[in-house]
Protein backbone atom coordinates (compact mmCIF):
# COMPACT_ATOMS: atom_id res chain seq x y z
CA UNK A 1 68.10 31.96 26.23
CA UNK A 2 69.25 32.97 22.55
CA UNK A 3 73.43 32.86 22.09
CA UNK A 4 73.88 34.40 18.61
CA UNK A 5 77.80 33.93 17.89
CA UNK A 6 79.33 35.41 14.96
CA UNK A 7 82.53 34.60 13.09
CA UNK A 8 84.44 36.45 10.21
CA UNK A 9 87.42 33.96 9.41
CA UNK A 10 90.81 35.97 9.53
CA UNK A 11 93.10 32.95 9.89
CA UNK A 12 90.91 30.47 8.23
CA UNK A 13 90.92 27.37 10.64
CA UNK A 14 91.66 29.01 13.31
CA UNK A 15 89.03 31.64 13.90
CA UNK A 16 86.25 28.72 12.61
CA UNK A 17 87.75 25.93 15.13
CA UNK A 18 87.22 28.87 18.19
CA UNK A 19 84.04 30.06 17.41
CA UNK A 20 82.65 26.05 15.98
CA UNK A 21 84.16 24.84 19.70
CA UNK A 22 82.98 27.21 21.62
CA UNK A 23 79.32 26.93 20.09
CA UNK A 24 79.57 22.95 20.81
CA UNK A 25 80.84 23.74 24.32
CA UNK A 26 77.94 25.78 24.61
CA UNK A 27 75.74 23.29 23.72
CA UNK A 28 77.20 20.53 25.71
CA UNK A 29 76.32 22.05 28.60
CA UNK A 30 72.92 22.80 27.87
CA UNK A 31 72.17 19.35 27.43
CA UNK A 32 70.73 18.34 30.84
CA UNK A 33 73.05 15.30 30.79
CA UNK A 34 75.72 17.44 31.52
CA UNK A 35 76.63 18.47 34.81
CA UNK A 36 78.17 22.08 34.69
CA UNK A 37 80.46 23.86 36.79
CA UNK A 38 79.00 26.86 35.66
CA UNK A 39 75.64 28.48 38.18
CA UNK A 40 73.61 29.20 35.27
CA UNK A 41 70.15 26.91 34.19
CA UNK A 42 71.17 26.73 30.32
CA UNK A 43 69.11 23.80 29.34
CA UNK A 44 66.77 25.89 26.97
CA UNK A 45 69.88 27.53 25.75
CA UNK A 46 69.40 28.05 21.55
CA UNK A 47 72.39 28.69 20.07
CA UNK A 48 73.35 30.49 16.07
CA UNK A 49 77.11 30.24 14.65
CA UNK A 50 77.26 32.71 11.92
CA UNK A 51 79.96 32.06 9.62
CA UNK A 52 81.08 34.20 6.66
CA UNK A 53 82.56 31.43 5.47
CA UNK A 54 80.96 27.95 5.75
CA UNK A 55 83.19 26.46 3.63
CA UNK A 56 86.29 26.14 6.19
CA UNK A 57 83.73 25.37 8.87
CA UNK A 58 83.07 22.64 6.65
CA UNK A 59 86.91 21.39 6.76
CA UNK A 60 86.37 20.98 10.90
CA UNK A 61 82.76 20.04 11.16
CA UNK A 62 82.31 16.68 9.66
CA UNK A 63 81.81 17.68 6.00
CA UNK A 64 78.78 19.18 6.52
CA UNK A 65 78.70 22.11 9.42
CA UNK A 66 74.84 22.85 8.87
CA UNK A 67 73.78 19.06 9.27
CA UNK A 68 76.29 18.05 11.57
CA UNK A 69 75.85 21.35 13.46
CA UNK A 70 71.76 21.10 13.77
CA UNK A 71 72.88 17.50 15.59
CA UNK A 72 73.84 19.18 18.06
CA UNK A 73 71.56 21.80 18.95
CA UNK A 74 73.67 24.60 17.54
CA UNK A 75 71.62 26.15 14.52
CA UNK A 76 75.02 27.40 11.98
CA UNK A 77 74.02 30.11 9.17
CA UNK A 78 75.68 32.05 6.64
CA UNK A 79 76.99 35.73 7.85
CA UNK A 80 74.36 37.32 5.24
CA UNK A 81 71.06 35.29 7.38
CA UNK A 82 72.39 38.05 10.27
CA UNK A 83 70.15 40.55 8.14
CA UNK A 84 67.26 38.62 7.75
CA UNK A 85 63.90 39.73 8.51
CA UNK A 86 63.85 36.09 10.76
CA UNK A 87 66.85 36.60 12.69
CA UNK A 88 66.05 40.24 13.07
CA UNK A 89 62.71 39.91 14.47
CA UNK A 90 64.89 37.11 17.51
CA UNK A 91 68.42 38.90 18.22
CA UNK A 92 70.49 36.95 21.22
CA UNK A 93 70.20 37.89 24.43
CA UNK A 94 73.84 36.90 24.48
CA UNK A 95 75.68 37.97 21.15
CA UNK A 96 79.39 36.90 20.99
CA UNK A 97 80.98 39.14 18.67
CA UNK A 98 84.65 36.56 18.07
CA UNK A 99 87.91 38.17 17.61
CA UNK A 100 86.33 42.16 17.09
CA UNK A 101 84.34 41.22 13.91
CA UNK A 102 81.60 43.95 13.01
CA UNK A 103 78.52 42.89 13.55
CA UNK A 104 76.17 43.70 10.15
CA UNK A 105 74.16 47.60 11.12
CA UNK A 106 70.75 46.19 10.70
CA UNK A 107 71.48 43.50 13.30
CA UNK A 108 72.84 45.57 15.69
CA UNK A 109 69.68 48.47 15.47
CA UNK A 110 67.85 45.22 16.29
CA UNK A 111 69.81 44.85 19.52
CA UNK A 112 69.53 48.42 20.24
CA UNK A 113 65.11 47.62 19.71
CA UNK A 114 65.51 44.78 21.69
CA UNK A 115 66.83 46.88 24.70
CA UNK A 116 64.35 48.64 25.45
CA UNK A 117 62.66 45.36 26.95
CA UNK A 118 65.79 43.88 27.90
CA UNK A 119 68.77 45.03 26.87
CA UNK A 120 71.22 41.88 24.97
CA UNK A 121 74.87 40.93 26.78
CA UNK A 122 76.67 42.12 23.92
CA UNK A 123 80.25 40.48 23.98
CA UNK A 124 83.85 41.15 22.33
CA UNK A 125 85.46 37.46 23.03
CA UNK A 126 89.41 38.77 22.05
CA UNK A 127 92.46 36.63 21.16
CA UNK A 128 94.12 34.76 23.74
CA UNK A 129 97.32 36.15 25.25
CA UNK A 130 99.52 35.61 28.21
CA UNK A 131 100.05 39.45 28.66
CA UNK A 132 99.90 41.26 31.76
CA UNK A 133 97.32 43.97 30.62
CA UNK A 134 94.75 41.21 30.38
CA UNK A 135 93.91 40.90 34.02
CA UNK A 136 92.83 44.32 34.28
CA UNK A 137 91.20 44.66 30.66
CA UNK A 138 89.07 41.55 30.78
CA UNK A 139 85.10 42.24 31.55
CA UNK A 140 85.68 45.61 31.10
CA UNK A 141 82.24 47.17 29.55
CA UNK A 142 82.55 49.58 26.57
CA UNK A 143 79.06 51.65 26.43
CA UNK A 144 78.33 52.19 22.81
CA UNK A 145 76.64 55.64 21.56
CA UNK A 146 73.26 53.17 21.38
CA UNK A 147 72.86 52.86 24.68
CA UNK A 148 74.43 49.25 24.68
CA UNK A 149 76.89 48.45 26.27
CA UNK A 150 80.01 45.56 25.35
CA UNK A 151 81.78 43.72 27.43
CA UNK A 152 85.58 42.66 26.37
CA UNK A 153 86.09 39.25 27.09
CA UNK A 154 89.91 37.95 27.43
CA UNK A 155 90.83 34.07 27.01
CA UNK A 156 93.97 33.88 29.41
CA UNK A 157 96.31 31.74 31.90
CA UNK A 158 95.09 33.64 35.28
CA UNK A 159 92.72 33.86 37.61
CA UNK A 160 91.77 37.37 36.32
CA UNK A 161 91.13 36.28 32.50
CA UNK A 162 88.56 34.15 31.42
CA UNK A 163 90.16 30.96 30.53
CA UNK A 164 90.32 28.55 27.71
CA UNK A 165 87.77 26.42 26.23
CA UNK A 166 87.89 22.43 27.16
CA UNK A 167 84.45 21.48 25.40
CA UNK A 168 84.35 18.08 25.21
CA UNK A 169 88.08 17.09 25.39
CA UNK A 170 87.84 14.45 28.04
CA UNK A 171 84.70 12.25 27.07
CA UNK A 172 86.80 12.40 23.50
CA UNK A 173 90.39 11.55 25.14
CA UNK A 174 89.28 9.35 27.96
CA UNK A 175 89.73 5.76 26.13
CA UNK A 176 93.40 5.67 23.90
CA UNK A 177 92.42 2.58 22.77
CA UNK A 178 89.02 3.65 20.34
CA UNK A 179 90.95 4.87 17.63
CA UNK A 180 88.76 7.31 15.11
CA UNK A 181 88.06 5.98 11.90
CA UNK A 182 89.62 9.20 10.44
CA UNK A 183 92.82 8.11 12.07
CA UNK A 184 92.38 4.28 11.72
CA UNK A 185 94.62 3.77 8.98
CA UNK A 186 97.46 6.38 9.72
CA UNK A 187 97.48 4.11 12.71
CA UNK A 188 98.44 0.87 11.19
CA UNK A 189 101.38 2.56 9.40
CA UNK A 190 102.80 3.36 13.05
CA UNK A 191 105.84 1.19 14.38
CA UNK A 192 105.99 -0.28 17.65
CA UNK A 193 107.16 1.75 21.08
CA UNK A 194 107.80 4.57 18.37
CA UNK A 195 107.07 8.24 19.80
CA UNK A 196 104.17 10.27 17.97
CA UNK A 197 104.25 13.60 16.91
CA UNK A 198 101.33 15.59 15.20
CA UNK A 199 102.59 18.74 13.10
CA UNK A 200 99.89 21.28 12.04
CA UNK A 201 101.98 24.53 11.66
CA UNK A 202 101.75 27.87 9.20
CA UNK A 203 103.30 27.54 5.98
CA UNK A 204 106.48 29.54 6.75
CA UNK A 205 107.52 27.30 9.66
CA UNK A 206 110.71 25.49 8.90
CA UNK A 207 110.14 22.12 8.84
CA UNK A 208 112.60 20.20 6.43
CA UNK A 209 115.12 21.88 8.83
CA UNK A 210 113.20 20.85 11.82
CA UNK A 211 112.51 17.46 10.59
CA UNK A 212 116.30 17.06 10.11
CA UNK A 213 116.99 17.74 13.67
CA UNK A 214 114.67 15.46 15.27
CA UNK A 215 115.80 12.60 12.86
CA UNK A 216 119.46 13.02 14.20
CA UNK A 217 118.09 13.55 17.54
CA UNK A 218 116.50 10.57 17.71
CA UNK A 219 118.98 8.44 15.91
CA UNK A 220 121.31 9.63 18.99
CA UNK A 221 118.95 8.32 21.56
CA UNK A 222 117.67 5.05 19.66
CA UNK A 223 113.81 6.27 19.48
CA UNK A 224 111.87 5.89 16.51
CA UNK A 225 109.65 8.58 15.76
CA UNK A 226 106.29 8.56 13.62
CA UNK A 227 105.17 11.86 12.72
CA UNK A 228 101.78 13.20 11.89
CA UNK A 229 101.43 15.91 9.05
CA UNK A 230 98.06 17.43 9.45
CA UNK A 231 96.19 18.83 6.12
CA UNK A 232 98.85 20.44 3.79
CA UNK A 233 101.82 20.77 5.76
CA UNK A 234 104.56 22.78 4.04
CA UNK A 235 107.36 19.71 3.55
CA UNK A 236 109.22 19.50 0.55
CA UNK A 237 109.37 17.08 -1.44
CA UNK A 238 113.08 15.88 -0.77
CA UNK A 239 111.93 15.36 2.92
CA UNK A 240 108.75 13.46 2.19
CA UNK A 241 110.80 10.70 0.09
CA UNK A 242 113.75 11.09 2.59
CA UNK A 243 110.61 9.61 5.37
CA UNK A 244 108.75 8.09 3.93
CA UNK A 245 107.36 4.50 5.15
CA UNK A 246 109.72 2.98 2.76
CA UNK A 247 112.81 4.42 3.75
CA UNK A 248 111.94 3.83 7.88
CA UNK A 249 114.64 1.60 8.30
CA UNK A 250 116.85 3.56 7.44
CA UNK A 251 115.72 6.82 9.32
CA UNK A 252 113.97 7.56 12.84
CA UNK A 253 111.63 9.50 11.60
CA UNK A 254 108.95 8.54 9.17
CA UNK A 255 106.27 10.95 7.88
CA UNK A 256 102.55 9.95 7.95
CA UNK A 257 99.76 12.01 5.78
CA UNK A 258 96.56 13.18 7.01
CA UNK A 259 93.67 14.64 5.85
CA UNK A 260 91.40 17.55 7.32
CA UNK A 261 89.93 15.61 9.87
CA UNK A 262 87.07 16.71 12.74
CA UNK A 263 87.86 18.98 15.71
CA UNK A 264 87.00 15.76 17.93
CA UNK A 265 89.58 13.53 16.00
CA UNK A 266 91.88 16.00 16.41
CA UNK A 267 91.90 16.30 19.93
CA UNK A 268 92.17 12.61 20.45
CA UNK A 269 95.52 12.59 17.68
CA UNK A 270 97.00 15.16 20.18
CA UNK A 271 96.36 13.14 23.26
CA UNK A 272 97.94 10.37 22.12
CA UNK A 273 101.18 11.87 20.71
CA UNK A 274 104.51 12.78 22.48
CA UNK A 275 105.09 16.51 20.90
CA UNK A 276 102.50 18.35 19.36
CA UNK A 277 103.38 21.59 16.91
CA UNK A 278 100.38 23.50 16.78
CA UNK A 279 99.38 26.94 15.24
CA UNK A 280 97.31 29.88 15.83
CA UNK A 281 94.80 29.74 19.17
CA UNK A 282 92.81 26.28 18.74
CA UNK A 283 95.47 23.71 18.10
CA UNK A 284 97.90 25.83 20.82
CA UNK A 285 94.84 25.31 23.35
CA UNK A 286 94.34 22.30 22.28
CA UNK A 287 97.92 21.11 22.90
CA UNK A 288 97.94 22.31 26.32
CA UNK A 289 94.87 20.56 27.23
CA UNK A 290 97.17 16.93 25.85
CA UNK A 291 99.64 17.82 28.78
CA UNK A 292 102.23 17.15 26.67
CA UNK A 293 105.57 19.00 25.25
CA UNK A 294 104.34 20.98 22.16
CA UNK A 295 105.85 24.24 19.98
CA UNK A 296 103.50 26.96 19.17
CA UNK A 297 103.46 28.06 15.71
CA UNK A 298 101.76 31.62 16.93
CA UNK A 299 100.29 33.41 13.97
CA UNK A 300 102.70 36.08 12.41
CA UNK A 301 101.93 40.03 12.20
CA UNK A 302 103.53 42.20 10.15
CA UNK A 303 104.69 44.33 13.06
CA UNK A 304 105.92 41.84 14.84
CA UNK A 305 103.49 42.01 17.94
CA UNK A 306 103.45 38.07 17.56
CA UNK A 307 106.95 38.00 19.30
CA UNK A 308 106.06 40.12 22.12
CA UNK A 309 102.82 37.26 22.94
CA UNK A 310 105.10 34.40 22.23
CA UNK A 311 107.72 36.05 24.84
CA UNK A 312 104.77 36.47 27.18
CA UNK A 313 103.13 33.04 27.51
CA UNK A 314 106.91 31.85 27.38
CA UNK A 315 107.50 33.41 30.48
CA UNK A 316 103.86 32.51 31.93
CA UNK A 317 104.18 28.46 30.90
CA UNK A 318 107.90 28.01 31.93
CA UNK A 319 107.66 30.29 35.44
CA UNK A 320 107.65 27.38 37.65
CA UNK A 321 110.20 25.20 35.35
CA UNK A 322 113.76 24.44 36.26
CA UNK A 323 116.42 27.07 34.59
CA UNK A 324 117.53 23.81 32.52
CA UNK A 325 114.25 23.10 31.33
CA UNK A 326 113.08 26.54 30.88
CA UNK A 327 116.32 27.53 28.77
CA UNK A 328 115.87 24.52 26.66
CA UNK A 329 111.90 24.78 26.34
CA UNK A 330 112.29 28.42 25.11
CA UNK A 331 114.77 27.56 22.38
CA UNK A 332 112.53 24.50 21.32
CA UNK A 333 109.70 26.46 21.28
CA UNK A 334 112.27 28.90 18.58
CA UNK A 335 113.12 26.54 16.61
CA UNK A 336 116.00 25.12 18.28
CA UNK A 337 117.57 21.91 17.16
CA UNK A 338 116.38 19.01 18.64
CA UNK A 339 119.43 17.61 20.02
CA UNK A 340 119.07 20.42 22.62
CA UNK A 341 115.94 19.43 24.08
CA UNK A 342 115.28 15.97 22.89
CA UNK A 343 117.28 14.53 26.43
CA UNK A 344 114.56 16.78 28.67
CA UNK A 345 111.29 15.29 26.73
CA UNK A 346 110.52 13.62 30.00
CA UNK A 347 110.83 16.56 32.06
CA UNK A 348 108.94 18.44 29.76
CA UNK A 349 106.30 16.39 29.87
CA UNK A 350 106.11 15.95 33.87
CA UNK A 351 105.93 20.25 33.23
CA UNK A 352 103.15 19.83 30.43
CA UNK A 353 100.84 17.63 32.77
CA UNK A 354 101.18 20.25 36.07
CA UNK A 355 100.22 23.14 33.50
CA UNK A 356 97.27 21.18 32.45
CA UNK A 357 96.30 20.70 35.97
CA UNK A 358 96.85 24.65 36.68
CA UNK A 359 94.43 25.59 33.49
CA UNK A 360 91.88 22.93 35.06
CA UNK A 361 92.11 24.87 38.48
CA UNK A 362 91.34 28.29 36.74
CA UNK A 363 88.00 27.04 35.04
CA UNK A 364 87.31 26.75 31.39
CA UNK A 365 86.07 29.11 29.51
CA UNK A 366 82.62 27.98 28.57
CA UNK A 367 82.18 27.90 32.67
CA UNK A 368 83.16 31.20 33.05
CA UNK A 369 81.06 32.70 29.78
CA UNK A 370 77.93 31.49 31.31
CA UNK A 371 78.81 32.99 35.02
CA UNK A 372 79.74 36.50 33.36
CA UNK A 373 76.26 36.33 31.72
CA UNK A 374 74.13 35.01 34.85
CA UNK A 375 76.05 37.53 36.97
CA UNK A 376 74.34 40.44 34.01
CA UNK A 377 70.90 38.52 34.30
CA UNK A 378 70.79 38.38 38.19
CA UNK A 379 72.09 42.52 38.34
CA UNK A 380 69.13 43.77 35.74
């Protein structure tokens, strides 16, 4: 079986880290090693990641997304190969349109040829959201005036949605002690029994403020606090020398630099920390997968829908939270200063690791792609 997936990159690392994990999901579980929860025989499953832009894939993907990418089974090609007389003659028989891209004409009249053999599961995987309206939306066909029909698939925190990727998050998480190379040296410069925190946020989020707040947070408390900027956080330059290494002693909080590094290492940096501030729909995913307190850095529209999504997984991930907790979670998750919620870290956390149980109960979403799809195969 042929997955084609195709990815045009809206909110660059984002939209490349969902469609790049989901294709190595994909092909984890193809590999015969792997023992899926999902009822579909995918071992001769040939997957395509089309990327309009292979450059941020790049960032994610060891370097090299092509090379790295054909290690794995997963065969990644620019958008423009989509109209080539080679990929047109072999459409998928699953095509994974991500985040409502438009699939290029010519490739789609070569679906609609290729139906009338056997017609391709033509899919709309949407953005993740905590909304209500999902339960009812998701899996809902759309029949196009081709004859196709496409199916709208919805990531989400219920039964009734279709989950959230996991990929390979526990063989990658399962030892703390095999550091990544990427992450080796950032390593050394942490100090003993200090807490962790990874940052990866959008460039408006306020961090000098928020970096402020935790220092005097944990100055209050006696922690020490080594925090991870990811790739080009937005920290000015008064902050950096106020935590930097050199000035440790004198602060709680010192600020570590990283690099781009791979989804994997990533993953592993997130395990290991004590608060994660994440972005977008990867790294929030991601975080919630750690089990561990995080703040969601959602991705901002200009009419403000962003709020009403925040609002809604809000009230989703803090339902079955104390009032205390779920009071001071909110207002950490706005921004709130630290000495606010910095006393409940441990209850958050106790709060992180049931939700990550609850997602594990639903079933990922890799799991439940592959069901949808043998559930079309088994109705033909």
């Amino acid at each position: 079986m042929r997955w084609d997936i195709f990815c045009q990159i809206v909110d660059n690392y984002g939209d490349a880290g969902v469609c790049w994990r989901l294709a190595r999901a994909l092909s984890r579980l193809s590999s015969s090693s792997i023992n899926t929860v999902s009822s579909i025989d995918c071992d001769d499953s040939r997957i395509r990641l089309f990327c309009d832009d292979l450059n941020v894939l790049n960032v994610i993907a060891h370097g090299d997304a092509v090379s790295h990418g054909a290690s794995l089974g997963i065969e990644v090609l620019p958008w423009s190969a989509a109209e080539s007389p080679t990929v047109l003659a072999s459409v998928g028989d699953v095509v994974i349109e991500a985040f409502a891209c438009h699939l290029p004409t010519p490739y789609i009249e070569a679906m609609v040829q290729k139906a009338s053999t056997k017609q391709p599961i033509w899919i709309n995987l949407e953005y993740l959201t905590a909304e209500t309206w999902a339960d009812n939306m998701h899996l809902m066909p759309s029949p196009q005036n081709n004859g196709l029909n496409k199916y709208f698939y919805f990531p989400g925190f219920t039964s009734k949605t279709g989950g959230v990727l996991l990929g390979d998050w526990d063989e990658v998480t399962s030892n703390s002690l095999k550091i990544p190379q990427s992450l080796s040296l950032a390593f050394e410069s942490c100090r003993p029994t200090s807490k962790k925190v990874s940052v990866f946020n959008y460039k408006q989020a306020p961090l000098d403020t928020w970096l402020d707040s935790v220092n005097q947070a944990a100055l209050a408390h006696d922690d020490k606090v080594d925090v991870f900027l990811c790739a080009d956080q937005n920290v000015s330059a008064a902050t950096l020398k106020k935590f930097a290494s050199t000035h440790s002693n004198d602060s709680a909080v010192q600020l570590i630099q990283l690099p781009f590094i791979p989804q994997e290492d990533y993953d592993y940096l997130l395990s290991i920390c004590d608060i994660n501030l994440v972005r977008g729909e990867d790294s929030f995913v991601r975080a919630q997968w750690a089990g561990k307190p995080f703040i969601w850095d959602i991705y901002p529209q200009s009419n403000l829908a962003h709020e009403v999504k925040l609002n809604a997984f809000l009230e989703r991930y803090f339902e079955p939270s104390t009032a205390e907790l779920r009071s001071t979670g909110v207002a950490a998750m706005k921004w709130g200063p630290a000495s606010d919620w910095w006393p409940h870290l441990s209850a958050w956390t106790k709060h992180s690791e049931d939700w990550r149980q609850n997602l594990m109960g639903l079933g990922h979403l890799e799991g439940k792609i592959l069901d949808f799809v043998k559930s079309q195969e088994i109705s033909r």
